[in-house]
PDB file of N, CA and C in Angstrom:
ATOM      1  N   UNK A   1      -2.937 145.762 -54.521  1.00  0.00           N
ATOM      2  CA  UNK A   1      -2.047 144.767 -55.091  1.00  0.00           C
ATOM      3  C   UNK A   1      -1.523 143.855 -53.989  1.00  0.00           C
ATOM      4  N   UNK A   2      -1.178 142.560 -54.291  1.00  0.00           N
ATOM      5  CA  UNK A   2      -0.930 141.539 -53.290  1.00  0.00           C
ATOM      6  C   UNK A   2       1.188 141.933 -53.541  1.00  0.00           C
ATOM      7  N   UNK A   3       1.315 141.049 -52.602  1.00  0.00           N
ATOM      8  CA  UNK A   3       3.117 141.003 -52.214  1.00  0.00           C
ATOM      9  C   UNK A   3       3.371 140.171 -53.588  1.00  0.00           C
ATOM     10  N   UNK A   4       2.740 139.360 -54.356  1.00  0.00           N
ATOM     11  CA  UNK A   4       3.299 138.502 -55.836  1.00  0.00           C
ATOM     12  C   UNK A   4       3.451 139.839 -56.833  1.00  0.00           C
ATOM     13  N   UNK A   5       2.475 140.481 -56.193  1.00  0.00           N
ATOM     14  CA  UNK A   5       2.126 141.845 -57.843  1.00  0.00           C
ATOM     15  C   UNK A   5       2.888 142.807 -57.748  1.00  0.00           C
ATOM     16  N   UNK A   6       2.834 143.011 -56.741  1.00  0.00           N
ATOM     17  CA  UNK A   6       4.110 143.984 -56.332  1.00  0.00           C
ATOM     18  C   UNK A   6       5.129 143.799 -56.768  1.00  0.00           C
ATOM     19  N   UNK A   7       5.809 142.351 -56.413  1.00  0.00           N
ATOM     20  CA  UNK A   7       6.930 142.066 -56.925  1.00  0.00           C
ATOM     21  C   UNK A   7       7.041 141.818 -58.153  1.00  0.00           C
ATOM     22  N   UNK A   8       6.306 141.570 -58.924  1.00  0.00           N
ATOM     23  CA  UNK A   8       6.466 141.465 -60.804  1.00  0.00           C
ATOM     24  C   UNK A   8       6.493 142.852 -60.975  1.00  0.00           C
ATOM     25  N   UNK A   9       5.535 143.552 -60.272  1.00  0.00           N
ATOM     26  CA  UNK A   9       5.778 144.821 -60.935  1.00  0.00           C
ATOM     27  C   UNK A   9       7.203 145.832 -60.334  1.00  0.00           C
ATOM     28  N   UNK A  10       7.019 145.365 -59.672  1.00  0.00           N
ATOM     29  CA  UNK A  10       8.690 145.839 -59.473  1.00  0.00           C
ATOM     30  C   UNK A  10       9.698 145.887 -59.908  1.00  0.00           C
ATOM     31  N   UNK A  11       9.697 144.187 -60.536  1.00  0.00           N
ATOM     32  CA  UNK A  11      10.729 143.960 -61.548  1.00  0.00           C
ATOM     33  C   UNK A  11      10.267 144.309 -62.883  1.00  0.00           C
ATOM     34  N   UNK A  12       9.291 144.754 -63.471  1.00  0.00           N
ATOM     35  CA  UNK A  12       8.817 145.566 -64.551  1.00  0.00           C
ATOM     36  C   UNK A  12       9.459 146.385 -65.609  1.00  0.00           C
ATOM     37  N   UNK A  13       9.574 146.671 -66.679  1.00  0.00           N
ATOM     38  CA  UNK A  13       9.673 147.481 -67.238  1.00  0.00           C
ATOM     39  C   UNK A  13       9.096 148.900 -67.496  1.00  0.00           C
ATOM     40  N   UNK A  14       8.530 149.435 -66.419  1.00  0.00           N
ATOM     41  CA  UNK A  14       7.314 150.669 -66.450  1.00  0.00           C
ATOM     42  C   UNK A  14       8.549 151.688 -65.450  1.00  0.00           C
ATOM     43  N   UNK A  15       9.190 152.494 -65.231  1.00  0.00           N
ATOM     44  CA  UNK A  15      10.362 152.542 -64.153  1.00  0.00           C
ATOM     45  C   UNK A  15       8.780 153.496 -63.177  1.00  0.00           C
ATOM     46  N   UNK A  16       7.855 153.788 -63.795  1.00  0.00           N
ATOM     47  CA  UNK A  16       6.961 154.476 -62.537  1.00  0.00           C
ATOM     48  C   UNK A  16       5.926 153.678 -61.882  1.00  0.00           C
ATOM     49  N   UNK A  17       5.909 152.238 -62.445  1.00  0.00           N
ATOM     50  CA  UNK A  17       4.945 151.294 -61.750  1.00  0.00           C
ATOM     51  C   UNK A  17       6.220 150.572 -61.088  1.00  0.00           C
ATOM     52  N   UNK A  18       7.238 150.411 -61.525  1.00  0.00           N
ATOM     53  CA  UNK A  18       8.142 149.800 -60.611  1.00  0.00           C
ATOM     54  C   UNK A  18       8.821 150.679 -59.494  1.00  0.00           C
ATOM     55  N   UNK A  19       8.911 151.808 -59.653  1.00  0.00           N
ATOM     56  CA  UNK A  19       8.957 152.579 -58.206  1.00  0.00           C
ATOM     57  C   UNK A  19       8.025 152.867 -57.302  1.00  0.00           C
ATOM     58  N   UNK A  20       6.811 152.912 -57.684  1.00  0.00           N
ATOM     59  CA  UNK A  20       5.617 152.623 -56.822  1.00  0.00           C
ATOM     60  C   UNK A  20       5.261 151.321 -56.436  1.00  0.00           C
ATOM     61  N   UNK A  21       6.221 150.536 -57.134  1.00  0.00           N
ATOM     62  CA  UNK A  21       5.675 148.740 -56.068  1.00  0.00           C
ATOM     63  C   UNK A  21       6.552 149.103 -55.477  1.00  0.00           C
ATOM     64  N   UNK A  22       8.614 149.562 -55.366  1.00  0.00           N
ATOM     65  CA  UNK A  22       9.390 149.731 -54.669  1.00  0.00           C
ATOM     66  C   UNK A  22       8.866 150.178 -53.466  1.00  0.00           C
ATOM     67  N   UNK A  23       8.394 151.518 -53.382  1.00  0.00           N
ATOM     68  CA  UNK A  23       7.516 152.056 -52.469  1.00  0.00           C
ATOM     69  C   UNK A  23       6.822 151.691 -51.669  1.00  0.00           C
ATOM     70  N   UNK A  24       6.003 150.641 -52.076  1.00  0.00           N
ATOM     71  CA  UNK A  24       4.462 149.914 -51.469  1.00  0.00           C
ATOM     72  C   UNK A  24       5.646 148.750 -51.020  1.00  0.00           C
ATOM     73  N   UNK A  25       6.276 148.440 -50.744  1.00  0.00           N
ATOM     74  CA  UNK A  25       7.409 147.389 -50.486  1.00  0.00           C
ATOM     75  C   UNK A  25       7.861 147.398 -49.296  1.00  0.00           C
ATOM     76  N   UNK A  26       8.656 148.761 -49.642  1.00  0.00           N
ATOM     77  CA  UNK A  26       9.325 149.696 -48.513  1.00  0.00           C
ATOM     78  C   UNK A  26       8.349 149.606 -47.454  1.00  0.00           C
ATOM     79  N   UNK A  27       7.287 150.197 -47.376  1.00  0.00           N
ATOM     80  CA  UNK A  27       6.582 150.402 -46.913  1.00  0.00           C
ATOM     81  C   UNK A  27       5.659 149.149 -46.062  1.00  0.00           C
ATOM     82  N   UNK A  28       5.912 148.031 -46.371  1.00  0.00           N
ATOM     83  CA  UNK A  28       5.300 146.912 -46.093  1.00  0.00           C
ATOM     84  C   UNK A  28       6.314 146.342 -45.039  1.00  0.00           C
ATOM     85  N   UNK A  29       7.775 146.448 -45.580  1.00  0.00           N
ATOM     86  CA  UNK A  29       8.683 145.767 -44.387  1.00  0.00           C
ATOM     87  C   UNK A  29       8.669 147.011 -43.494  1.00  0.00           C
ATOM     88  N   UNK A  30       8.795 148.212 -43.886  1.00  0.00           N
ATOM     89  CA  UNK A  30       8.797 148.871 -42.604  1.00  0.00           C
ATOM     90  C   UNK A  30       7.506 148.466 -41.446  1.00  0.00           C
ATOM     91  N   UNK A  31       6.439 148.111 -41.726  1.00  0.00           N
ATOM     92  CA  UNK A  31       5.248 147.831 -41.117  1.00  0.00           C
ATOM     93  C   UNK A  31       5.756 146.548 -40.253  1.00  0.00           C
ATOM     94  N   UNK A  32       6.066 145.556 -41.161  1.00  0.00           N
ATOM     95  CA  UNK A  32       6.798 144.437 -40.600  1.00  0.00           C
ATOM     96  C   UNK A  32       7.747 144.108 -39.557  1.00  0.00           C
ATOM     97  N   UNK A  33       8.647 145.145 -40.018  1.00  0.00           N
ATOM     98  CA  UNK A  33       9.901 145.315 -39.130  1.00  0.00           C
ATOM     99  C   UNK A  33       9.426 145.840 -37.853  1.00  0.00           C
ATOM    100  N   UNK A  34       8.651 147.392 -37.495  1.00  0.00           N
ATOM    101  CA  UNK A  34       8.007 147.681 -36.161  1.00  0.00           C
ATOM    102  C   UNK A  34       7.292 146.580 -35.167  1.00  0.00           C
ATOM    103  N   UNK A  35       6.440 145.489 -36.276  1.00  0.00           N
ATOM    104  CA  UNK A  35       5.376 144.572 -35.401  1.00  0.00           C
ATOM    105  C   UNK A  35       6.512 143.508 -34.998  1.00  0.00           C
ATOM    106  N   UNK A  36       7.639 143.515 -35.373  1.00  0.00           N
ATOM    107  CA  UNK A  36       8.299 141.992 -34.389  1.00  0.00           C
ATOM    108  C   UNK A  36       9.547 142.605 -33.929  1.00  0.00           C
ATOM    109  N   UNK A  37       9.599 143.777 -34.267  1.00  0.00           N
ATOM    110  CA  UNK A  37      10.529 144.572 -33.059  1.00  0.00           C
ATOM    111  C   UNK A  37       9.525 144.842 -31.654  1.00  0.00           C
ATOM    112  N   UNK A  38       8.285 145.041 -32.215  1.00  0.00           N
ATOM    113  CA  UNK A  38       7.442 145.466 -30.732  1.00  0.00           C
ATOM    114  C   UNK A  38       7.134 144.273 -30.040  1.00  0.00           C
ATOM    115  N   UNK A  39       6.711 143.427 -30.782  1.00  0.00           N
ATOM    116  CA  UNK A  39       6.589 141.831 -30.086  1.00  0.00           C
ATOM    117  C   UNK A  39       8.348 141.294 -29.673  1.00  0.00           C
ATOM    118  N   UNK A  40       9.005 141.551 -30.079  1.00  0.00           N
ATOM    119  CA  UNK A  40      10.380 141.287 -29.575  1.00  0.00           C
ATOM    120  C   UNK A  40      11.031 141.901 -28.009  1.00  0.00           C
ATOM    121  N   UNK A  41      10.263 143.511 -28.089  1.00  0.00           N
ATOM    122  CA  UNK A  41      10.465 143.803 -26.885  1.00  0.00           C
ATOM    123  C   UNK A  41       9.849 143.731 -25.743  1.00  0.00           C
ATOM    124  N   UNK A  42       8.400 143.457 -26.137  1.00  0.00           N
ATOM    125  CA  UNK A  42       7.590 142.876 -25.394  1.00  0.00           C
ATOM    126  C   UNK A  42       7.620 141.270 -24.669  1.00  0.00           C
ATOM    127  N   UNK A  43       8.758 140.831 -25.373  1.00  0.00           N
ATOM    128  CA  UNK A  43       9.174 139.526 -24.739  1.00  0.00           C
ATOM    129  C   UNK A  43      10.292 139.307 -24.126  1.00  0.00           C
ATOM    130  N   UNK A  44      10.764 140.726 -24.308  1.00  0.00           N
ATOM    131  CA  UNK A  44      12.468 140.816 -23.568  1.00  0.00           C
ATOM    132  C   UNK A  44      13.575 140.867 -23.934  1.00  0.00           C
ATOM    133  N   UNK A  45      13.035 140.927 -25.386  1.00  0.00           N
ATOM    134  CA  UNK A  45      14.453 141.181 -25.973  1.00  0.00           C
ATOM    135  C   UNK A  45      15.612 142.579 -26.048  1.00  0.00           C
ATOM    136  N   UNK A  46      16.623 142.485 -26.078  1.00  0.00           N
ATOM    137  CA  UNK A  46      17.021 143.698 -26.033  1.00  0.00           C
ATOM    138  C   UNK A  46      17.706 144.195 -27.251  1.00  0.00           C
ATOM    139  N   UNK A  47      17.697 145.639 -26.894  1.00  0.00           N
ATOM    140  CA  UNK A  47      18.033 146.307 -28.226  1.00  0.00           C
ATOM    141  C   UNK A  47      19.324 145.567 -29.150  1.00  0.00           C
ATOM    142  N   UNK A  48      20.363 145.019 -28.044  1.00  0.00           N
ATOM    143  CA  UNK A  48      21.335 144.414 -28.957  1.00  0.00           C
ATOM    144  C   UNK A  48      20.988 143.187 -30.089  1.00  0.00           C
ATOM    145  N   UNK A  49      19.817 142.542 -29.073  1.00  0.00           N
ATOM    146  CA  UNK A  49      19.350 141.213 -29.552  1.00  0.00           C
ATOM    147  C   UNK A  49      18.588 141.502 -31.107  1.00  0.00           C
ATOM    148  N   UNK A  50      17.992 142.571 -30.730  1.00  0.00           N
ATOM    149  CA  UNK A  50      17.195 142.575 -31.927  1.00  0.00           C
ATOM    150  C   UNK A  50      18.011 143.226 -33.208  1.00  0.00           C
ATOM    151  N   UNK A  51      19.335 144.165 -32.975  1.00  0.00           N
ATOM    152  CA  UNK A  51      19.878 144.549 -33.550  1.00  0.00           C
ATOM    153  C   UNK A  51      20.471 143.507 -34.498  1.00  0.00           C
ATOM    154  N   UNK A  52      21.029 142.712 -33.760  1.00  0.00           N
ATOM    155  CA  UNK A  52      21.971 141.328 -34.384  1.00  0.00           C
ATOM    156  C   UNK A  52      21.111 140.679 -35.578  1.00  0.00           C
ATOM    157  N   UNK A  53      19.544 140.525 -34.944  1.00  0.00           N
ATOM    158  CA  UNK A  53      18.684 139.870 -35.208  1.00  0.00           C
ATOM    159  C   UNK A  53      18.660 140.635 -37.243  1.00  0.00           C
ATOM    160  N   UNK A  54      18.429 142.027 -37.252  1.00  0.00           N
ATOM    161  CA  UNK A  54      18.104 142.520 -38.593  1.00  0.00           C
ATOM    162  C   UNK A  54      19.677 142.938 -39.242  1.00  0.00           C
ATOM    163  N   UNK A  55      20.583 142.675 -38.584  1.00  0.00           N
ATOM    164  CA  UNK A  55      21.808 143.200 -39.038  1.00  0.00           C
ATOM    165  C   UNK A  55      22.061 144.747 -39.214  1.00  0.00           C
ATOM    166  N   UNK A  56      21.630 145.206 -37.662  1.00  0.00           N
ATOM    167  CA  UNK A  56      22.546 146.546 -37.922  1.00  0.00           C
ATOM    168  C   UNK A  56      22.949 146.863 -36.691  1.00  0.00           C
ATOM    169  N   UNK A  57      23.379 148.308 -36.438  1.00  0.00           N
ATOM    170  CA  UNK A  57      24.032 148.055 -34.931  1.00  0.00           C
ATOM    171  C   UNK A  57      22.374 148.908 -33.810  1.00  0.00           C
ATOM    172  N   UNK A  58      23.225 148.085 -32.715  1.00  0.00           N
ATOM    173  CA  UNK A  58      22.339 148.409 -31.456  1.00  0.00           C
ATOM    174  C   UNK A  58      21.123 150.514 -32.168  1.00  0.00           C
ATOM    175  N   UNK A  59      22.448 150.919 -31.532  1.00  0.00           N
ATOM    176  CA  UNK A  59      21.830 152.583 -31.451  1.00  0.00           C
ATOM    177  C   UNK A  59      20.983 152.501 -32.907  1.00  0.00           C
ATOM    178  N   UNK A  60      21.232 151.806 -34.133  1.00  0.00           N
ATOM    179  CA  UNK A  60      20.364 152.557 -35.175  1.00  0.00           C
ATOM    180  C   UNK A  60      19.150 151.657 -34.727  1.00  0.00           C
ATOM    181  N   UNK A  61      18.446 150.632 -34.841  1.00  0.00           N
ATOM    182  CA  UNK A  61      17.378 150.091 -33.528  1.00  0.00           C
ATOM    183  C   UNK A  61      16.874 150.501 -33.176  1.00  0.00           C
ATOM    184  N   UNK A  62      17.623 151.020 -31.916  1.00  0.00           N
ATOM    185  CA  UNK A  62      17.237 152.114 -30.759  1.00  0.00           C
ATOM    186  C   UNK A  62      16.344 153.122 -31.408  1.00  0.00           C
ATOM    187  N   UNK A  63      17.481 153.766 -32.163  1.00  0.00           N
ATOM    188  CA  UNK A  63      17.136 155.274 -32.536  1.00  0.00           C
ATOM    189  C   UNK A  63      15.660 154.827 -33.020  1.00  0.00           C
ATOM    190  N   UNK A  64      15.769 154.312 -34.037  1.00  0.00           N
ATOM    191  CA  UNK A  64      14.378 154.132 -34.932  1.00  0.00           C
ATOM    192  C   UNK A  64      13.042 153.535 -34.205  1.00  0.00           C
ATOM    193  N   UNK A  65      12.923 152.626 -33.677  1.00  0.00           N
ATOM    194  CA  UNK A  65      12.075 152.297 -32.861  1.00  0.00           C
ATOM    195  C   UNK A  65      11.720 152.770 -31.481  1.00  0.00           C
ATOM    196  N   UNK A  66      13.111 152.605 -30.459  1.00  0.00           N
ATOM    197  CA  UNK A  66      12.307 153.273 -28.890  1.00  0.00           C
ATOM    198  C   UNK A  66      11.563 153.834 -28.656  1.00  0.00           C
ATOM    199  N   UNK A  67      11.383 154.819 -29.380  1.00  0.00           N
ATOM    200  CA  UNK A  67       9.763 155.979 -29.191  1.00  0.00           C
ATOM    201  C   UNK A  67       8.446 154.953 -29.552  1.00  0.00           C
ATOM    202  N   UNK A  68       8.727 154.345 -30.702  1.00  0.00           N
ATOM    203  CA  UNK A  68       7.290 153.997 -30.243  1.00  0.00           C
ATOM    204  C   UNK A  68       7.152 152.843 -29.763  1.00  0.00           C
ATOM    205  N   UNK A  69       8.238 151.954 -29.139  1.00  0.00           N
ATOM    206  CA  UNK A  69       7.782 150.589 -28.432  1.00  0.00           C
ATOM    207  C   UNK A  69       7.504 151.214 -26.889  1.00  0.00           C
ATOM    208  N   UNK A  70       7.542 153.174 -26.739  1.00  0.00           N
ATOM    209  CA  UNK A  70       7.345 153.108 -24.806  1.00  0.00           C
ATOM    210  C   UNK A  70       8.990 152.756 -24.418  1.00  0.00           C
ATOM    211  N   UNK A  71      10.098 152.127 -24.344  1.00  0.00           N
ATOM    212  CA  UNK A  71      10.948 151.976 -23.858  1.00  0.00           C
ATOM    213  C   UNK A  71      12.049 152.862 -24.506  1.00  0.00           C
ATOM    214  N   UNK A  72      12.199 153.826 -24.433  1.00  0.00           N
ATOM    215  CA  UNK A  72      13.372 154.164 -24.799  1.00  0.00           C
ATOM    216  C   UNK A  72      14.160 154.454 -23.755  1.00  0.00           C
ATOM    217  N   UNK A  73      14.060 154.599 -22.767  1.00  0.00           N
ATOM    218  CA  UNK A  73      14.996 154.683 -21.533  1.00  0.00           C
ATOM    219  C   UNK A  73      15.693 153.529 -21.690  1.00  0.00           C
ATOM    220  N   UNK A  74      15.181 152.580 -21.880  1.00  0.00           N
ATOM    221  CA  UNK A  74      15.732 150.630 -21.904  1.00  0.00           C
ATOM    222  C   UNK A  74      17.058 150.614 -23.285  1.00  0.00           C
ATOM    223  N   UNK A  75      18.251 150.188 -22.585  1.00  0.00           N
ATOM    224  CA  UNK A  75      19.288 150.123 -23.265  1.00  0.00           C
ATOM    225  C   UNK A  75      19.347 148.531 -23.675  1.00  0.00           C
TER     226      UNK A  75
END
């Protein structure tokens, strides 16, 4: 299913085809969110920056990503 189908079906009346586009959703910004947090740190940004950037604080960021951008020592 494309990101249009998803989203109709999301907003759907089926509540088990609309929790499985929820899902496939979820799942799409999380993908999203890692590739320009990793390109973000790869350009220097820092954890605060990027924090500000998605609206949450520094450490939850941190927490969630550092392991796999390699920098988690980097505050």
């Amino acid at each position: 299913m494309d990101l249009k189908e998803l989203a109709a079906t999301a907003g759907g009346g089926d509540p088990g085809d609309g929790l499985r586009a929820v899902a496939a959703l979820r799942a799409l910004l999380e993908e999203l969110e890692a590739v320009h947090v990793s390109t973000a740190r790869a350009q220097g940004w820092s954890w605060e920056q990027i924090a500000g950037a998605l609206g949450v604080r520094r450490q939850t960021v941190h927490r969630k990503h550092a392991r796999r951008t390699g920098k988690a020592g980097d505050r």
